[in-house]
PDB file of N, CA and C in Angstrom:
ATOM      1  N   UNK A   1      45.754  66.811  99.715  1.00  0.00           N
ATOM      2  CA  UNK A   1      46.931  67.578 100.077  1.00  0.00           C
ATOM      3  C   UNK A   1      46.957  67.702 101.605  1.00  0.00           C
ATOM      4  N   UNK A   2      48.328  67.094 102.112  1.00  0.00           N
ATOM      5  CA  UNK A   2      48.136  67.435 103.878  1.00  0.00           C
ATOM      6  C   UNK A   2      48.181  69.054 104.573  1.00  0.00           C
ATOM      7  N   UNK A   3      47.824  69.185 105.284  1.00  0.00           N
ATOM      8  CA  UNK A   3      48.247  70.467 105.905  1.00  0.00           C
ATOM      9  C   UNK A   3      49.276  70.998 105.963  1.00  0.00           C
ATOM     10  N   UNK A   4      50.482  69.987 105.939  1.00  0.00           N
ATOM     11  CA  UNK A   4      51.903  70.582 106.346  1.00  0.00           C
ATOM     12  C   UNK A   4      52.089  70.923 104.680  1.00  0.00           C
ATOM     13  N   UNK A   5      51.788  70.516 103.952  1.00  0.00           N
ATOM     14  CA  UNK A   5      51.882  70.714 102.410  1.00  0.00           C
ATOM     15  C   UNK A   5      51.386  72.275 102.467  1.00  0.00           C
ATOM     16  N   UNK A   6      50.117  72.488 102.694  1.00  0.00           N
ATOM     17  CA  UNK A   6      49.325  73.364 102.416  1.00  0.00           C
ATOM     18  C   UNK A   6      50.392  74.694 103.382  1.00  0.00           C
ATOM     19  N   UNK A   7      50.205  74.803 104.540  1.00  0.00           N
ATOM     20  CA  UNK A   7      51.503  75.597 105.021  1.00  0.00           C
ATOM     21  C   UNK A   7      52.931  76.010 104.652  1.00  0.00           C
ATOM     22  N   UNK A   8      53.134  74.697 103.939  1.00  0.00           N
ATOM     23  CA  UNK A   8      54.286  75.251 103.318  1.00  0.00           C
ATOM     24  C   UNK A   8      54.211  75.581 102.152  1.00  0.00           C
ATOM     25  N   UNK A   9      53.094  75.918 101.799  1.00  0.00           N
ATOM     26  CA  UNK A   9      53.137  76.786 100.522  1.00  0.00           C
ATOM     27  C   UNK A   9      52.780  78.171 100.545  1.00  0.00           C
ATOM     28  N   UNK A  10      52.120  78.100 101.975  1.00  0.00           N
ATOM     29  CA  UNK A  10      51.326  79.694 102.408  1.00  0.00           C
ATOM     30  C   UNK A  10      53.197  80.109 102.488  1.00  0.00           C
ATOM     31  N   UNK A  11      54.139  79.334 103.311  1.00  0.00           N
ATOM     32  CA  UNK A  11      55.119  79.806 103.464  1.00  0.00           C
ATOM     33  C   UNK A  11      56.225  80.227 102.563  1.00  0.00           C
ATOM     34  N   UNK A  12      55.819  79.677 101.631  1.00  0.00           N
ATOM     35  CA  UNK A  12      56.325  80.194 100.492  1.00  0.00           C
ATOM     36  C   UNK A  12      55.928  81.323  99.566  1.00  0.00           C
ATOM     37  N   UNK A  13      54.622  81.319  99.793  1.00  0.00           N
ATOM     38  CA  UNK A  13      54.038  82.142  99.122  1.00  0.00           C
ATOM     39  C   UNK A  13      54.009  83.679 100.008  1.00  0.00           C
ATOM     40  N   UNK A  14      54.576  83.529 101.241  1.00  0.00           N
ATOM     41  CA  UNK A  14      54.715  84.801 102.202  1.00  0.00           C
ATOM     42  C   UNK A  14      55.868  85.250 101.650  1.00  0.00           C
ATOM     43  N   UNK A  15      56.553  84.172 101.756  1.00  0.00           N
ATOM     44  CA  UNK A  15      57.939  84.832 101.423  1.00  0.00           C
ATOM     45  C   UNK A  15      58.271  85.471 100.101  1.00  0.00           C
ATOM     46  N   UNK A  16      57.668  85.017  99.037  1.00  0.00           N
ATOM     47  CA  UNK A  16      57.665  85.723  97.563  1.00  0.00           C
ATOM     48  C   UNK A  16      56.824  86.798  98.021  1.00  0.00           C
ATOM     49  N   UNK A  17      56.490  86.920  98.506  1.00  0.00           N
ATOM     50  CA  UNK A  17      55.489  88.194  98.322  1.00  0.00           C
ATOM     51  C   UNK A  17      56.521  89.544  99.567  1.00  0.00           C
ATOM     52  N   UNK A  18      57.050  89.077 100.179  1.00  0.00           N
ATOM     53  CA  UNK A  18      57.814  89.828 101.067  1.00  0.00           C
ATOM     54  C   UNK A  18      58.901  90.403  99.907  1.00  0.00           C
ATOM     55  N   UNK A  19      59.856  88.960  99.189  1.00  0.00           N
ATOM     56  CA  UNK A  19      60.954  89.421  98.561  1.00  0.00           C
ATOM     57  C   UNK A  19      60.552  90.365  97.071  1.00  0.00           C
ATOM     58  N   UNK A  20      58.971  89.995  96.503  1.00  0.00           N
ATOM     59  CA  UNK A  20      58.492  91.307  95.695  1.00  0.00           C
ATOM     60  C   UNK A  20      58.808  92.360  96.134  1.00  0.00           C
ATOM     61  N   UNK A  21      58.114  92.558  97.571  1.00  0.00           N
ATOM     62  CA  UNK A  21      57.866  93.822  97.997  1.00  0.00           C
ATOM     63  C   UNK A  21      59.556  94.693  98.302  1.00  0.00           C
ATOM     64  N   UNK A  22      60.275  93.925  97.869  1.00  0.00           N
ATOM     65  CA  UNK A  22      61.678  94.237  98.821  1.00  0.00           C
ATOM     66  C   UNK A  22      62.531  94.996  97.079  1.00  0.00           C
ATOM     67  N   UNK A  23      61.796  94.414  96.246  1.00  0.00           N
ATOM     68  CA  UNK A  23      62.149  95.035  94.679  1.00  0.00           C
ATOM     69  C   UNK A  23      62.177  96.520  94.724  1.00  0.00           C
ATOM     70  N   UNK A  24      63.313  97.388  94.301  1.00  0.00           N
ATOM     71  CA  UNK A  24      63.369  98.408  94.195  1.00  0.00           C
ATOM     72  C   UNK A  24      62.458  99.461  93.741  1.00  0.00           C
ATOM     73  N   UNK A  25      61.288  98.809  92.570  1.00  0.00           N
ATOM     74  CA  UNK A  25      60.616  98.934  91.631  1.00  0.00           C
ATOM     75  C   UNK A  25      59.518  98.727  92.201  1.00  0.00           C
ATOM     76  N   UNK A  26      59.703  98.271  93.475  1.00  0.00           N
ATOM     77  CA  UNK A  26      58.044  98.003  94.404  1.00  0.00           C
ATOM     78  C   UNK A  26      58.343  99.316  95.420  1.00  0.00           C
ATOM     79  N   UNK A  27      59.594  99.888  95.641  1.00  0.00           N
ATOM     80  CA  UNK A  27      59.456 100.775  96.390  1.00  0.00           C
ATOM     81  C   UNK A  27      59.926 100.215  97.480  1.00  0.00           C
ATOM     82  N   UNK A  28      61.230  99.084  97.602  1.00  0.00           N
ATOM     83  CA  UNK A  28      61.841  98.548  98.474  1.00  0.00           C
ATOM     84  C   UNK A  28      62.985  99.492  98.714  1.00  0.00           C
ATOM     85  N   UNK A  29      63.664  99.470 100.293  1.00  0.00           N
ATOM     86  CA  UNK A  29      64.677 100.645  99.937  1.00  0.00           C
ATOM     87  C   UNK A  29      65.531  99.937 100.720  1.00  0.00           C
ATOM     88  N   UNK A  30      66.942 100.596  99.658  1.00  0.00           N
ATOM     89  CA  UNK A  30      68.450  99.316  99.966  1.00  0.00           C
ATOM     90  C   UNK A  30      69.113  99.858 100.761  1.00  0.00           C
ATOM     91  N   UNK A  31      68.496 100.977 101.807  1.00  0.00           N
ATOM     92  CA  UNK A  31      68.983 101.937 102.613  1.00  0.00           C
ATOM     93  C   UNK A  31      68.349 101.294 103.782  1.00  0.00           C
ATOM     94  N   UNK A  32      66.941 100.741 103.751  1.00  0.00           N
ATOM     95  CA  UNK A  32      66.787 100.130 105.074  1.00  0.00           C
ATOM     96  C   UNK A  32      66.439  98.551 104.883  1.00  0.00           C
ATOM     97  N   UNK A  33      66.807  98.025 103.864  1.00  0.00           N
ATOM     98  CA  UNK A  33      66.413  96.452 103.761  1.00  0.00           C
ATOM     99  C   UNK A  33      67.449  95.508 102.917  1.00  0.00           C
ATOM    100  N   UNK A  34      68.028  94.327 103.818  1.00  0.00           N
ATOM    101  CA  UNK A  34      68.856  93.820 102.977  1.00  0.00           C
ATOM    102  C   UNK A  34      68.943  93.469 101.753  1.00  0.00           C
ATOM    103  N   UNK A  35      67.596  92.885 101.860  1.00  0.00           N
ATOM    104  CA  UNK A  35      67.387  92.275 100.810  1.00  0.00           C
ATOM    105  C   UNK A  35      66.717  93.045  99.323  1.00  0.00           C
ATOM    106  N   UNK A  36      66.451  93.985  99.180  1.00  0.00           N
ATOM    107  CA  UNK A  36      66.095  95.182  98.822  1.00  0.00           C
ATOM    108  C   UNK A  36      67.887  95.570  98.592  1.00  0.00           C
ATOM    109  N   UNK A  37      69.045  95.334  99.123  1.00  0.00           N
ATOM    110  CA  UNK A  37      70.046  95.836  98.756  1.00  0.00           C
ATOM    111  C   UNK A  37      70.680  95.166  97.785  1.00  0.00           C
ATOM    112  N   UNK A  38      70.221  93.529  98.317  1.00  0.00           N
ATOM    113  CA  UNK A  38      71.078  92.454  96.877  1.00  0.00           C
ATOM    114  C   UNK A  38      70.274  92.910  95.687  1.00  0.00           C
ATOM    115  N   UNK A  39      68.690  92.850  96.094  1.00  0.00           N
ATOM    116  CA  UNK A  39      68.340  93.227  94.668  1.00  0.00           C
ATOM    117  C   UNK A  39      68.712  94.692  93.962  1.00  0.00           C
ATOM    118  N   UNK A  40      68.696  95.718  94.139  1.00  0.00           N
ATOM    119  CA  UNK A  40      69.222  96.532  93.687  1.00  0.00           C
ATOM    120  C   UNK A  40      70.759  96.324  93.020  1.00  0.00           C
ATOM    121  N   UNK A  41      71.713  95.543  94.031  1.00  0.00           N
ATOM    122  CA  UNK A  41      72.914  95.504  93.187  1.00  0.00           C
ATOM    123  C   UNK A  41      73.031  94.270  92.054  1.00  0.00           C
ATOM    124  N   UNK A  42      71.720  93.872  92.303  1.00  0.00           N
ATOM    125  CA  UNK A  42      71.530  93.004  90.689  1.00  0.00           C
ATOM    126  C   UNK A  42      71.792  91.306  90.629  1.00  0.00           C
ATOM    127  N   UNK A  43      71.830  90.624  89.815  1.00  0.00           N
ATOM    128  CA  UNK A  43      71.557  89.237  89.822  1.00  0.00           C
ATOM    129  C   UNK A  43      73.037  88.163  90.400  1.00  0.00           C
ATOM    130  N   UNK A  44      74.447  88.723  90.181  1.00  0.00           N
ATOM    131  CA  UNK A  44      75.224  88.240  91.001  1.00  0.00           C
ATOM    132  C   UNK A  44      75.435  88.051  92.513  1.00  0.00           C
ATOM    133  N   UNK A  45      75.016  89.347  92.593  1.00  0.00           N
ATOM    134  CA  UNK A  45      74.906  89.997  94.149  1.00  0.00           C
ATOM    135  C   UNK A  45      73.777  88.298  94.983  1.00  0.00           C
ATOM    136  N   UNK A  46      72.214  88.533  94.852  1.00  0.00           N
ATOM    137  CA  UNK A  46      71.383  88.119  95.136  1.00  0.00           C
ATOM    138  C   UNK A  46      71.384  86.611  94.555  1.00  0.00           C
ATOM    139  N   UNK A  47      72.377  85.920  93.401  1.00  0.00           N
ATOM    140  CA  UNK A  47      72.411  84.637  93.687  1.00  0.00           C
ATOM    141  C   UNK A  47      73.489  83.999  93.797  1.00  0.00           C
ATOM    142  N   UNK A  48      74.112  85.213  94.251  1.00  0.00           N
ATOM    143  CA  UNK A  48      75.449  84.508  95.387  1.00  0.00           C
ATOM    144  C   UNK A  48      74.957  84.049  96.732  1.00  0.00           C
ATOM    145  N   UNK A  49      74.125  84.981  97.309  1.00  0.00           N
ATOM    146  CA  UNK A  49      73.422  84.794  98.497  1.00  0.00           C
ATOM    147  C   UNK A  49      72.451  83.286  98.636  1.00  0.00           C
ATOM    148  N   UNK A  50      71.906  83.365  97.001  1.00  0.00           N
ATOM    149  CA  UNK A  50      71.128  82.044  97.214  1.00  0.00           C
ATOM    150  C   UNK A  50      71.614  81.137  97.481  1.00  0.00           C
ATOM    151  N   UNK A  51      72.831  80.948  96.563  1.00  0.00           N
ATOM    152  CA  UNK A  51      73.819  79.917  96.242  1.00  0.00           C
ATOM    153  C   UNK A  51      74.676  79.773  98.158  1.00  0.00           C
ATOM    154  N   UNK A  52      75.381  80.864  98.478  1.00  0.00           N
ATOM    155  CA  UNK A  52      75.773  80.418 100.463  1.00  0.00           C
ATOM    156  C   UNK A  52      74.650  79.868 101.212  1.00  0.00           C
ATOM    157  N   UNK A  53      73.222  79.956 101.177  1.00  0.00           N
ATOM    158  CA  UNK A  53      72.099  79.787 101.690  1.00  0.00           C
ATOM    159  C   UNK A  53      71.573  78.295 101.206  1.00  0.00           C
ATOM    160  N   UNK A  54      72.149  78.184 100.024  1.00  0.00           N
ATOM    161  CA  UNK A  54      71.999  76.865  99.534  1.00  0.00           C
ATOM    162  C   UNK A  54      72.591  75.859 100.077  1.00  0.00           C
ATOM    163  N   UNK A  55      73.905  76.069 100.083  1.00  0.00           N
ATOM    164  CA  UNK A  55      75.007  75.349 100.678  1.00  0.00           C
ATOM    165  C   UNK A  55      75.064  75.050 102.051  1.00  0.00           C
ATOM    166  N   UNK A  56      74.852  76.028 102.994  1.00  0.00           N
ATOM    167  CA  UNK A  56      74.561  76.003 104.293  1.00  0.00           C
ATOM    168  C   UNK A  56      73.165  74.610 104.696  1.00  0.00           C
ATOM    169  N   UNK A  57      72.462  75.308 103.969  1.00  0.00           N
ATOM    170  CA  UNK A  57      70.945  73.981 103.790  1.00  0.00           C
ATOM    171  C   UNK A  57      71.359  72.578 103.738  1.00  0.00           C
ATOM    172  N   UNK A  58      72.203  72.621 103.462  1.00  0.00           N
ATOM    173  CA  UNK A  58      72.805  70.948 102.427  1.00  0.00           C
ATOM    174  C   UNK A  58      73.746  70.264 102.992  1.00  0.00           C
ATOM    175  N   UNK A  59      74.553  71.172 103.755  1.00  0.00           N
ATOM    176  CA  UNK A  59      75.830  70.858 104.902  1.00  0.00           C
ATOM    177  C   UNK A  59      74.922  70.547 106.312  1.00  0.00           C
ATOM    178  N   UNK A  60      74.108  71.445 106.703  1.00  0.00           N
ATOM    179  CA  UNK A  60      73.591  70.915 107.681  1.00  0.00           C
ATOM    180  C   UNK A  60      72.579  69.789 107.715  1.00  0.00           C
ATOM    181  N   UNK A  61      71.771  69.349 106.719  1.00  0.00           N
ATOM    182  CA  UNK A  61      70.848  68.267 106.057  1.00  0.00           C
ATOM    183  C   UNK A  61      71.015  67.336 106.419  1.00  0.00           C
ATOM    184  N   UNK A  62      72.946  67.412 106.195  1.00  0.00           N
ATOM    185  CA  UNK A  62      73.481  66.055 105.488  1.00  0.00           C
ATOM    186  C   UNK A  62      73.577  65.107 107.153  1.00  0.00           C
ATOM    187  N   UNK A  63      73.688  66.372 108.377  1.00  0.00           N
ATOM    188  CA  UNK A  63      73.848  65.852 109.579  1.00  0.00           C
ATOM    189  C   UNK A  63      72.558  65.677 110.484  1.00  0.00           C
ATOM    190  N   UNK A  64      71.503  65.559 109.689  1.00  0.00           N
ATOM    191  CA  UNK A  64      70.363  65.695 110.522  1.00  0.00           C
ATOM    192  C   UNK A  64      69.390  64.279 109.593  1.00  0.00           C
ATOM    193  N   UNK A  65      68.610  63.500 110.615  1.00  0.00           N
ATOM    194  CA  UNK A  65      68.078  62.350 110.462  1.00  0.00           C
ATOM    195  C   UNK A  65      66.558  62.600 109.860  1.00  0.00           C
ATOM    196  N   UNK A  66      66.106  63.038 111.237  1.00  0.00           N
ATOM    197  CA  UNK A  66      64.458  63.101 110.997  1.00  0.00           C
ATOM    198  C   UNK A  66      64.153  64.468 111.005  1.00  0.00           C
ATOM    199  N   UNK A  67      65.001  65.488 110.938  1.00  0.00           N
ATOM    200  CA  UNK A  67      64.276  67.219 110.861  1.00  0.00           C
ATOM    201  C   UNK A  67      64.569  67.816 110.053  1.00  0.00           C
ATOM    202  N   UNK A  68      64.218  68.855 109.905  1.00  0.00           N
ATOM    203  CA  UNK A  68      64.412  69.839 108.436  1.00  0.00           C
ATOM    204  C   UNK A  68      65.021  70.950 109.185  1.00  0.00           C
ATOM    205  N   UNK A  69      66.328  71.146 108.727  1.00  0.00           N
ATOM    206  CA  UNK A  69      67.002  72.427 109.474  1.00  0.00           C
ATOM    207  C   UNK A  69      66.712  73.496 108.333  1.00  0.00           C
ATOM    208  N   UNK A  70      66.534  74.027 109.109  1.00  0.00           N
ATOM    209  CA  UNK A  70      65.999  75.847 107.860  1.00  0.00           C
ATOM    210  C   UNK A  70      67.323  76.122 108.060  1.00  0.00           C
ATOM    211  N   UNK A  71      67.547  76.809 106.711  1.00  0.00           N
ATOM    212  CA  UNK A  71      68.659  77.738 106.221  1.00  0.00           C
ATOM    213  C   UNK A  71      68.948  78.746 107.273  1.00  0.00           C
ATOM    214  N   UNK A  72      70.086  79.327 107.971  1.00  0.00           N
ATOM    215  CA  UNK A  72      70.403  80.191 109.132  1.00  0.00           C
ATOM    216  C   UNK A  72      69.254  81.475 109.093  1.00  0.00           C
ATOM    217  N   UNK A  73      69.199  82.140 107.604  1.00  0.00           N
ATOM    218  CA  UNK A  73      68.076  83.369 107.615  1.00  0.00           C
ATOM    219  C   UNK A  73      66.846  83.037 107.991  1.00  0.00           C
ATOM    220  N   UNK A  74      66.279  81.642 108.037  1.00  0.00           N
ATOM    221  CA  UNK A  74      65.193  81.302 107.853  1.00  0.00           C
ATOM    222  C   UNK A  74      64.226  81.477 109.454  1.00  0.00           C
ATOM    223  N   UNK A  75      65.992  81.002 110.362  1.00  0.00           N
ATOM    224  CA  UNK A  75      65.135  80.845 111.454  1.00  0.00           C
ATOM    225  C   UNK A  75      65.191  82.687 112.441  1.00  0.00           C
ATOM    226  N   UNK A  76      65.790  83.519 111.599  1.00  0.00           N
ATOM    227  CA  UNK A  76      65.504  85.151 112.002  1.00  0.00           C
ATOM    228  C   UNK A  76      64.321  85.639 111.133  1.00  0.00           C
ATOM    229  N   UNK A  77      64.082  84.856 110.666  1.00  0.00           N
ATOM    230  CA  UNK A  77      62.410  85.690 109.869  1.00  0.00           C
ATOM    231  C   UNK A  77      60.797  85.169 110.297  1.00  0.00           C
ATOM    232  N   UNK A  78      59.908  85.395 111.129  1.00  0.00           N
ATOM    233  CA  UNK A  78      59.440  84.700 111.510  1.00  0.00           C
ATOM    234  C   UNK A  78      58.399  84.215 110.579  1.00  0.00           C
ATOM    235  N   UNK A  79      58.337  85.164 109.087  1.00  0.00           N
ATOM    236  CA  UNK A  79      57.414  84.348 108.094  1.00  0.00           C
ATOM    237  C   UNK A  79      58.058  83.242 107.392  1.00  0.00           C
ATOM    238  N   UNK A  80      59.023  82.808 107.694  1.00  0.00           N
ATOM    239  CA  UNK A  80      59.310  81.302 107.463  1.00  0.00           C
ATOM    240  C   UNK A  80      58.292  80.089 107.888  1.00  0.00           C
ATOM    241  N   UNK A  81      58.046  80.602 108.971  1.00  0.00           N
ATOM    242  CA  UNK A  81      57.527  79.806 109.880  1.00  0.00           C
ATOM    243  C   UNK A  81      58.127  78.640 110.061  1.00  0.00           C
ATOM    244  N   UNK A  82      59.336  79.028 110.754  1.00  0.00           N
ATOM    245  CA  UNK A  82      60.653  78.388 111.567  1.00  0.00           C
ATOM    246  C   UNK A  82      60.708  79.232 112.710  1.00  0.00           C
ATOM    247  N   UNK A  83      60.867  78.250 114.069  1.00  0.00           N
ATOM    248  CA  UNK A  83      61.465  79.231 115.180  1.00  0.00           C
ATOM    249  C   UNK A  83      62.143  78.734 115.875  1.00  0.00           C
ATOM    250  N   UNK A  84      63.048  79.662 116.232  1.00  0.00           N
ATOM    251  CA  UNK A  84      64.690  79.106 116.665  1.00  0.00           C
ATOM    252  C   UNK A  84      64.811  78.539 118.077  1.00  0.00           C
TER     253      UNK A  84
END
C-alpha cells in the first residue's frame, strides 16, 4: 500500500470521525456547527449537501488533467488535508 493511499485513508478516517462527532447524539450542537445542523435537520437536508458537493467535484474534475481538485469545503477544512 503506498503512502498517499495510506494518508488518504487517515483522511478519511479524520473526517468520519469529525462528522460522528458533529451527530446531535454525540453532543454536536446545530447552534454552533454546520454540519451538526444538516444532521439534525435529517437525511434530505445532509444529502442534498452531499449530492451539490458531489457535483461541484465532477464539474471541476472534468477540467483538470493531472490534479485532484477537492470539493470547495474541502479546501476550508484543514483535516482534509487539502490546502488552498
Amino acid at each position: 500500500m503506498s503512502s498517499t493511499h495510506i494518508n488518504n485513508l487517515d483522511t478519511l478516517q479524520r473526517l468520519a470521525d469529525i462528522i460522528e462527532s458533529r451527530k446531535p447524539a454525540n453532543g454536536g450542537d446545530p447552534e454552533k456547527s454546520y454540519v451538526s445542523r444538516l444532521l439534525h435537520k435529517g437525511p434530505d437536508a445532509f444529502l442534498k449537501k452531499i449530492g451539490e458537493e458531489a457535483t461541484e467535484t465532477v464539474m471541476a474534475a472534468k477540467d483538470v488533467d493531472t490534479a485532484v481538485t477537492p470539493p470547495s469545503w474541502c479546501t476550508k477544512w484543514p483535516t482534509c488535508g487539502f490546502t488552498a
